[in-house]
C-alpha atoms as a PDB file:
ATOM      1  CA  UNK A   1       0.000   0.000   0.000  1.00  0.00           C
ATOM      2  CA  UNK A   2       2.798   2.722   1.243  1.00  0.00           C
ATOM      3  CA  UNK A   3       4.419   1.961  -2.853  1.00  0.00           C
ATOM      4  CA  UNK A   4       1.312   2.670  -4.879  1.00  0.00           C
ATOM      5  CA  UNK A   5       0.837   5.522  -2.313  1.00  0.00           C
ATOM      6  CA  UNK A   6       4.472   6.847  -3.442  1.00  0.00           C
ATOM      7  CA  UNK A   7       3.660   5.746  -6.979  1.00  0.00           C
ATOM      8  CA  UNK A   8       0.288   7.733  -6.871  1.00  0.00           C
ATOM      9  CA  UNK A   9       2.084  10.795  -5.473  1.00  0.00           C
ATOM     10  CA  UNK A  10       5.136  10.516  -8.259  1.00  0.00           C
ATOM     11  CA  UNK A  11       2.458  10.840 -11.069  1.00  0.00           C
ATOM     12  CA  UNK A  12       0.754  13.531  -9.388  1.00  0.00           C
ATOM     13  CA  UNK A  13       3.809  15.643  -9.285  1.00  0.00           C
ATOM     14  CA  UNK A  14       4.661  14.697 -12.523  1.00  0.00           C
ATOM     15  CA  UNK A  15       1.004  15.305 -13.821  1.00  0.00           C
ATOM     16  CA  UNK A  16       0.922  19.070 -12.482  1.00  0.00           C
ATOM     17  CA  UNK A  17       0.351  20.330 -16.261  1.00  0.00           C
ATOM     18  CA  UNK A  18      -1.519  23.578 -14.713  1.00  0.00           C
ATOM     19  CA  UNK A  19       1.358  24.758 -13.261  1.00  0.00           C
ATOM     20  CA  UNK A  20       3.636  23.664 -15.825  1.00  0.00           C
ATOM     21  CA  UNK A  21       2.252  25.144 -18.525  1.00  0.00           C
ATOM     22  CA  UNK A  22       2.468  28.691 -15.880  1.00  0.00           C
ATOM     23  CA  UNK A  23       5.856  28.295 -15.791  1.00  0.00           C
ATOM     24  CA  UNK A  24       6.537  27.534 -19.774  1.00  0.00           C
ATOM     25  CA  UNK A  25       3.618  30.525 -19.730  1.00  0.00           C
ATOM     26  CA  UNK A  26       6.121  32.919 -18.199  1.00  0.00           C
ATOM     27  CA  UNK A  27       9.345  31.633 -19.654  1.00  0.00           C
ATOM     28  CA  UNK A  28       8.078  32.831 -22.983  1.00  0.00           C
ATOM     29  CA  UNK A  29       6.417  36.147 -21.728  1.00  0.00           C
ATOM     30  CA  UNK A  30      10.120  36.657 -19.857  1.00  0.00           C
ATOM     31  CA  UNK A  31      12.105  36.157 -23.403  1.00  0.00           C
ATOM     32  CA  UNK A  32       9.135  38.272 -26.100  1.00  0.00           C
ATOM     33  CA  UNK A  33       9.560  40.901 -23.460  1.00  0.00           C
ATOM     34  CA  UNK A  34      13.465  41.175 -23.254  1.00  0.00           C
ATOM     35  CA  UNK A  35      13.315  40.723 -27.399  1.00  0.00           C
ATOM     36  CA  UNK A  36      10.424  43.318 -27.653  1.00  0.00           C
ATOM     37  CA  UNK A  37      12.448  45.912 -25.461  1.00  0.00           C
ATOM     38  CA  UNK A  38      15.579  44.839 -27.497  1.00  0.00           C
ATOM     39  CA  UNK A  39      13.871  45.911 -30.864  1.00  0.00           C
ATOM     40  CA  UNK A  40      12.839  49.021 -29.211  1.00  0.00           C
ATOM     41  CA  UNK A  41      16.031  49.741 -28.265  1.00  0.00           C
ATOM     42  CA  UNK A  42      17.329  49.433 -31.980  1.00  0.00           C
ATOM     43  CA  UNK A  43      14.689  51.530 -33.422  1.00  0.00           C
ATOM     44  CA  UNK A  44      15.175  54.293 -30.812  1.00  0.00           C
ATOM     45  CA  UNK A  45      18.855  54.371 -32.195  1.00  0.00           C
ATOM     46  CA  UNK A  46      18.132  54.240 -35.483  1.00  0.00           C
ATOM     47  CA  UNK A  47      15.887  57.201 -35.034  1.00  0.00           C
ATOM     48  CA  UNK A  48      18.578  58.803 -32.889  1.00  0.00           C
ATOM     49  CA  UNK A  49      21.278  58.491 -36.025  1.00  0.00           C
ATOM     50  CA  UNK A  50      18.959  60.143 -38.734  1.00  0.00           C
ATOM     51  CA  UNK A  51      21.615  62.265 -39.758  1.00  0.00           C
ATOM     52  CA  UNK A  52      24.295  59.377 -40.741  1.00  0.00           C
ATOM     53  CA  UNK A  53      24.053  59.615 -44.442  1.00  0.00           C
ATOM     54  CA  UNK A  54      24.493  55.927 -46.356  1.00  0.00           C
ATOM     55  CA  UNK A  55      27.851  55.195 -46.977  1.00  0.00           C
ATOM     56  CA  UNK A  56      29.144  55.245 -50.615  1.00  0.00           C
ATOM     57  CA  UNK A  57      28.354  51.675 -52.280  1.00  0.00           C
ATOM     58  CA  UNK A  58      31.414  49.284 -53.507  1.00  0.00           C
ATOM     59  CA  UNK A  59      31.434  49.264 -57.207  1.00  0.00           C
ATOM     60  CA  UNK A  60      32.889  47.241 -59.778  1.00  0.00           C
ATOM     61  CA  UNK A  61      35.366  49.737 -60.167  1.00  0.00           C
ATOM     62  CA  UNK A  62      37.218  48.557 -56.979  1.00  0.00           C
ATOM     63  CA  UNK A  63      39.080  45.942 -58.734  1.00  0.00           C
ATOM     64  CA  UNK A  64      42.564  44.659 -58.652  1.00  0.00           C
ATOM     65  CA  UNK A  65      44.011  46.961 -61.310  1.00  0.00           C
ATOM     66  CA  UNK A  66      43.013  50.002 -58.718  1.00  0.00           C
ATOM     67  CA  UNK A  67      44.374  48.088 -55.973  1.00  0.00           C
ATOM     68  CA  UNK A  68      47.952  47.645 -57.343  1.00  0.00           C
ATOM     69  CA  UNK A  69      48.146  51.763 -57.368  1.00  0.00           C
ATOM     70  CA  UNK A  70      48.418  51.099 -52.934  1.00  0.00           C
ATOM     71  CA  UNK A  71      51.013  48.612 -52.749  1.00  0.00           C
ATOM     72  CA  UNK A  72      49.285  45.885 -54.465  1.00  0.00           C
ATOM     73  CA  UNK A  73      47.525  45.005 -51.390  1.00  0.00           C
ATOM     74  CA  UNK A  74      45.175  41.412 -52.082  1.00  0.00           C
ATOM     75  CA  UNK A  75      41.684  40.965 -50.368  1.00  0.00           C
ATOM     76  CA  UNK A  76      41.671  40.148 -46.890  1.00  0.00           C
ATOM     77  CA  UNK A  77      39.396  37.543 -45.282  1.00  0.00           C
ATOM     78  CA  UNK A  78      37.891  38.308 -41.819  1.00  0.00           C
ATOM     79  CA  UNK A  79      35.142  39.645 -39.501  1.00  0.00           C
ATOM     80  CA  UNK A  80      33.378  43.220 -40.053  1.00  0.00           C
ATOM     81  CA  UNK A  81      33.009  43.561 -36.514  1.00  0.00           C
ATOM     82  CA  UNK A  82      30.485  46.760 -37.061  1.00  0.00           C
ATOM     83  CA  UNK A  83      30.887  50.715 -36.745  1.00  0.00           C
ATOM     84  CA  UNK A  84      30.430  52.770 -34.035  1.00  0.00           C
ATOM     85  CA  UNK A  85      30.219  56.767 -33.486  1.00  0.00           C
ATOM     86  CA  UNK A  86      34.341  57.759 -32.938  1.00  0.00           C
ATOM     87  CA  UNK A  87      35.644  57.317 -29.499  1.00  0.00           C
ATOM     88  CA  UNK A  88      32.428  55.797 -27.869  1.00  0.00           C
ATOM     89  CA  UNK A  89      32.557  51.502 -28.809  1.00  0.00           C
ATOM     90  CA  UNK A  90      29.693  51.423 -27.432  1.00  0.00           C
ATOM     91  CA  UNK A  91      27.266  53.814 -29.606  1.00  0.00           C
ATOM     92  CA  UNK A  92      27.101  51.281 -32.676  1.00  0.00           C
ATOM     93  CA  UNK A  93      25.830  52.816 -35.676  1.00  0.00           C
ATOM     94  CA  UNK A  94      22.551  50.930 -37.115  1.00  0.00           C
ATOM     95  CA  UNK A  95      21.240  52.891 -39.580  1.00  0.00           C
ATOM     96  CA  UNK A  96      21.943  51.362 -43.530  1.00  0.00           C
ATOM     97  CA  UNK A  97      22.966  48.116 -42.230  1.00  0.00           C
ATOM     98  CA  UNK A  98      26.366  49.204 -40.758  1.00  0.00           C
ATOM     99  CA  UNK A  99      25.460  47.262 -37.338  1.00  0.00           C
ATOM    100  CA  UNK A 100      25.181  44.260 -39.135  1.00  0.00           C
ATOM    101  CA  UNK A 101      28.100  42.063 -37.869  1.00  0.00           C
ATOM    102  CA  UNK A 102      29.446  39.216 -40.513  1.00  0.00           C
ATOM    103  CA  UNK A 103      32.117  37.989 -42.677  1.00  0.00           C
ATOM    104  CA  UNK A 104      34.247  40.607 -44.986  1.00  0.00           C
ATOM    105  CA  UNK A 105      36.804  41.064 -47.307  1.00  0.00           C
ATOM    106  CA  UNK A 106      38.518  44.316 -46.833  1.00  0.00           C
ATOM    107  CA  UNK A 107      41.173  45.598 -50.135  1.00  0.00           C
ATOM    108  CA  UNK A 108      42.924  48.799 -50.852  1.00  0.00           C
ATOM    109  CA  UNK A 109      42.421  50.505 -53.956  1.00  0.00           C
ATOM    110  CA  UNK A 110      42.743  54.254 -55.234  1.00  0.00           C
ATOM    111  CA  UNK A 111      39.388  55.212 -53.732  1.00  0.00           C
ATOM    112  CA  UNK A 112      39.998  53.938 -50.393  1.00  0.00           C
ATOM    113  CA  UNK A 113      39.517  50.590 -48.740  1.00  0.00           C
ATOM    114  CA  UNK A 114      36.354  48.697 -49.655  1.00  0.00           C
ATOM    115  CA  UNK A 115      34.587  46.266 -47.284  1.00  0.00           C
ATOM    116  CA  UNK A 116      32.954  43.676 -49.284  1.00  0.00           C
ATOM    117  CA  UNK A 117      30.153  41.893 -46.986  1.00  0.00           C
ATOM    118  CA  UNK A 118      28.558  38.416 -46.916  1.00  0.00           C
ATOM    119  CA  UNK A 119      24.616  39.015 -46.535  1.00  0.00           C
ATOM    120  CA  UNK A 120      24.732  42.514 -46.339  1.00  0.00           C
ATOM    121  CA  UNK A 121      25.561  45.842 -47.958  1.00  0.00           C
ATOM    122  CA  UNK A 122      28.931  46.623 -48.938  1.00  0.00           C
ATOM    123  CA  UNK A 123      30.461  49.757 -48.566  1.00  0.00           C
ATOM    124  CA  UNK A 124      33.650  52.548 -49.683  1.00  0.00           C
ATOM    125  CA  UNK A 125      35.508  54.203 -47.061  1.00  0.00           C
ATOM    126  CA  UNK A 126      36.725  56.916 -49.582  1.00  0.00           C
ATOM    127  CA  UNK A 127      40.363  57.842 -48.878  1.00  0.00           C
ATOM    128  CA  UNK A 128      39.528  61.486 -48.802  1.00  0.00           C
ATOM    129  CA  UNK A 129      37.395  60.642 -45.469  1.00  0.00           C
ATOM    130  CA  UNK A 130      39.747  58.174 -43.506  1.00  0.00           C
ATOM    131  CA  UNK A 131      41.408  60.096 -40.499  1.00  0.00           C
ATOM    132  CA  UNK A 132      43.044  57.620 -38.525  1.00  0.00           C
ATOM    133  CA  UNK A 133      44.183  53.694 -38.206  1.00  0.00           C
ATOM    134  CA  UNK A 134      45.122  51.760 -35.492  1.00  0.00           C
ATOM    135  CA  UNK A 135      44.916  48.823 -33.876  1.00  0.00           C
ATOM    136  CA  UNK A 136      42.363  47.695 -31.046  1.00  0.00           C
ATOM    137  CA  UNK A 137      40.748  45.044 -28.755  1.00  0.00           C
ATOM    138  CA  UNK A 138      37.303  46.046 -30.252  1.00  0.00           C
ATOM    139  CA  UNK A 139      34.520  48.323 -31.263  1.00  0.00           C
ATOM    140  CA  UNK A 140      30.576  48.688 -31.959  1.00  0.00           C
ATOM    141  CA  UNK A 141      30.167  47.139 -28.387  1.00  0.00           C
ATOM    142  CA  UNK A 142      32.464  43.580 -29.396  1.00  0.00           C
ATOM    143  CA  UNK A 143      35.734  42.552 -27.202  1.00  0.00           C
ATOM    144  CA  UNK A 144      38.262  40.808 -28.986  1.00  0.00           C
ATOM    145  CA  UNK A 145      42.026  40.083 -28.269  1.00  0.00           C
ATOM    146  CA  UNK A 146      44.363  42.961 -27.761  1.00  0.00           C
ATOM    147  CA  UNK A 147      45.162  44.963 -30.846  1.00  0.00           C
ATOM    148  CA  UNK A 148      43.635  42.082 -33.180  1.00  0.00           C
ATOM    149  CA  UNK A 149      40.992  44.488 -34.732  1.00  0.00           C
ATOM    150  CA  UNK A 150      42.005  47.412 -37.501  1.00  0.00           C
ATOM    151  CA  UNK A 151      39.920  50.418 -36.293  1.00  0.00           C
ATOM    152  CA  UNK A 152      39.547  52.688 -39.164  1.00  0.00           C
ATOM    153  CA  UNK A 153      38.046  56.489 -38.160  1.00  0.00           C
ATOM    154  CA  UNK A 154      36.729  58.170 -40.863  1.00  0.00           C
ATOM    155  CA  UNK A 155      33.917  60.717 -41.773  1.00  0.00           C
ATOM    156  CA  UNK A 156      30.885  59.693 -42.445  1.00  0.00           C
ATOM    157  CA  UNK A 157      28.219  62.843 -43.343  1.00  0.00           C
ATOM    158  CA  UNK A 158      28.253  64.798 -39.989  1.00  0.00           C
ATOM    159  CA  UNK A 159      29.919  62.014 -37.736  1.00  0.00           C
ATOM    160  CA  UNK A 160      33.157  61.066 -37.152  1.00  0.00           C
ATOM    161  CA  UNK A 161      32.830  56.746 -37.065  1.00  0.00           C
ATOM    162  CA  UNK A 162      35.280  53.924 -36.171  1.00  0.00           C
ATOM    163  CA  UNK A 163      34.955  50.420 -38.151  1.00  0.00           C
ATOM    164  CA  UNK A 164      36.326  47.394 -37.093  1.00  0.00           C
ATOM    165  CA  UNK A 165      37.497  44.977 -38.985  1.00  0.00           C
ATOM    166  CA  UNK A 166      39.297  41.572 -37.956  1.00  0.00           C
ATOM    167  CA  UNK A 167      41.081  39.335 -39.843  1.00  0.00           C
ATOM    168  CA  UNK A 168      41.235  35.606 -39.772  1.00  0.00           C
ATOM    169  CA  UNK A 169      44.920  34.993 -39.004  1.00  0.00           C
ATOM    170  CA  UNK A 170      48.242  37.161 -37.832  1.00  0.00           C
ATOM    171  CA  UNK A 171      49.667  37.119 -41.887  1.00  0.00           C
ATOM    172  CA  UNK A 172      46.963  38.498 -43.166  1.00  0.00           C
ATOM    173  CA  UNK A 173      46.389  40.980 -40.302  1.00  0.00           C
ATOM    174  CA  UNK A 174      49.786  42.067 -40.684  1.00  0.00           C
ATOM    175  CA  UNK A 175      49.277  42.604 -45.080  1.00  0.00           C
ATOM    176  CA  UNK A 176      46.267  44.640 -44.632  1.00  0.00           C
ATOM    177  CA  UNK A 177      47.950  46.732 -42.142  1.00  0.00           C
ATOM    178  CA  UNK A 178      51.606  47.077 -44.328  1.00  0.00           C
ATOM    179  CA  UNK A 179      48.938  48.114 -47.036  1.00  0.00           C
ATOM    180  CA  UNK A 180      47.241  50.549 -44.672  1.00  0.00           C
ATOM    181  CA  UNK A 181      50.530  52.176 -43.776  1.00  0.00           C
ATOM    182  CA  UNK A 182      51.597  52.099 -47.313  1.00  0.00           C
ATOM    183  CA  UNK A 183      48.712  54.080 -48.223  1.00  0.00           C
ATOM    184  CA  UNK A 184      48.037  56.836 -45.922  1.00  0.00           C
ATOM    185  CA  UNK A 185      50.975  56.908 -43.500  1.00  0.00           C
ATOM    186  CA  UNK A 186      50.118  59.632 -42.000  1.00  0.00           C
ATOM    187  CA  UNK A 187      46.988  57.810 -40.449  1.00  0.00           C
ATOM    188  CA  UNK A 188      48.435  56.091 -38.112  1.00  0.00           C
ATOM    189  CA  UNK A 189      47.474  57.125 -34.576  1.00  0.00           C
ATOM    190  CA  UNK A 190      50.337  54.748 -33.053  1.00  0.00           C
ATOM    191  CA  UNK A 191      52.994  52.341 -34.591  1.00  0.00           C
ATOM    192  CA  UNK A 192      54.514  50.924 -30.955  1.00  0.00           C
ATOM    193  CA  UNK A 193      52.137  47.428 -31.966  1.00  0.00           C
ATOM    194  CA  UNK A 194      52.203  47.186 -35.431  1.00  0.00           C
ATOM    195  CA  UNK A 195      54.906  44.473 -35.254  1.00  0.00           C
ATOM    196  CA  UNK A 196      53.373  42.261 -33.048  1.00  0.00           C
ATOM    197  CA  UNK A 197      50.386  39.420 -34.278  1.00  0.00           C
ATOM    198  CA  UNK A 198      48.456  39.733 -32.189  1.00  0.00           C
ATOM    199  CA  UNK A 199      45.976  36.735 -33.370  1.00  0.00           C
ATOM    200  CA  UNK A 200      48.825  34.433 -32.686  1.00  0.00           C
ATOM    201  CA  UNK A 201      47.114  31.450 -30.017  1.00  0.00           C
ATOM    202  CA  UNK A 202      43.626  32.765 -30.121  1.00  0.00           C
ATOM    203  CA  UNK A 203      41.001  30.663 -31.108  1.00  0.00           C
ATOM    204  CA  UNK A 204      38.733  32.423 -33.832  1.00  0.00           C
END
């Protein structure tokens, strides 16, 4: 009798849909809420950054003829890691798909450097707006290793932006970077850890 009295009370514990379906009730009201206040939160800054003009689109014209005229730099594989308002990492621009983070090529070439994106809009960073390079843990609100991400600050409309980019491995970090140097030397906010690879051990 005292087992099919345990028995009986297992399955009625187990059988407690009303409150389970409470809890599964409130689980999902928990996560729309957080996404709902998320989306907010994006449209608010998109609203915010009206005045960000679209950036200039990548044309055909950024081929490897034009890129020879810099140093012959080749297309680099890596990481857009997003754009942010200058000086503030944390104020990522979303307005014309710039907060989209994904996979990039970034090249040289006589108008600038061009970031060619997977599943989103490619863009020019016209050589005429850069203002500074250097080398950085991170921006648009992402962490990465020390110095493993080219921040490029350049005019965009009214605001002064930073974009990130990352590449996949310390050679190719270190090309784009002898091609950025190579092409506007003068950009370079610091040289002390240009040397260094700083990708070297980190897993991607």
């Amino acid at each position: 009798m005292s087992v099919f009295a345990a028995g009986f009370t297992e399955q009625a514990s187990v059988t407690n849909w009303p409150a389970r379906l409470v809890l599964v009730g409130a689980m999902f009201a928990i996560i729309a809420l957080v996404l709902w206040a998320m989306l907010r939160g994006w449209i608010a800054r998109q609203k915010r950054q009206a005045d960000v003009p679209s950036p200039r689109a990548l044309g055909d014209a950024h081929d490897d003829e034009r890129a020879e005229a810099v140093g012959n730099s080749p297309s680099v594989s890596g990481l857009y890691v997003g754009t942010s308002t200058a000086g503030n990492w944390l104020d990522r621009i979303a307005v014309h798909g710039l907060g989209v983070r994904g996979r990039a090529e970034a090249r040289l070439s006589a108008d600038g450097i061009g970031i060619r994106r997977e599943g989103a809009s490619s863009f020019l960073i016209p050589a005429d707006d850069l203002r500074a390079v250097r080398t950085d843990r991170g921006v648009a609100g992402t962490v990465r290793a020390k110095d493993s991400v080219i921040v490029l600050t350049w005019q965009l409309g009214p605001r002064l932006v930073d974009t990130g980019f990352r590449a996949d491995d310390g050679a190719d970090h270190r090309t784009l970077l002898d091609g950025l140097m190579a092409a506007f030397p003068t950009c370079f906010v610091s040289g002390e850890n240009l040397t260094l690879d700083p990708l070297e051990g980190e897993t991607p």
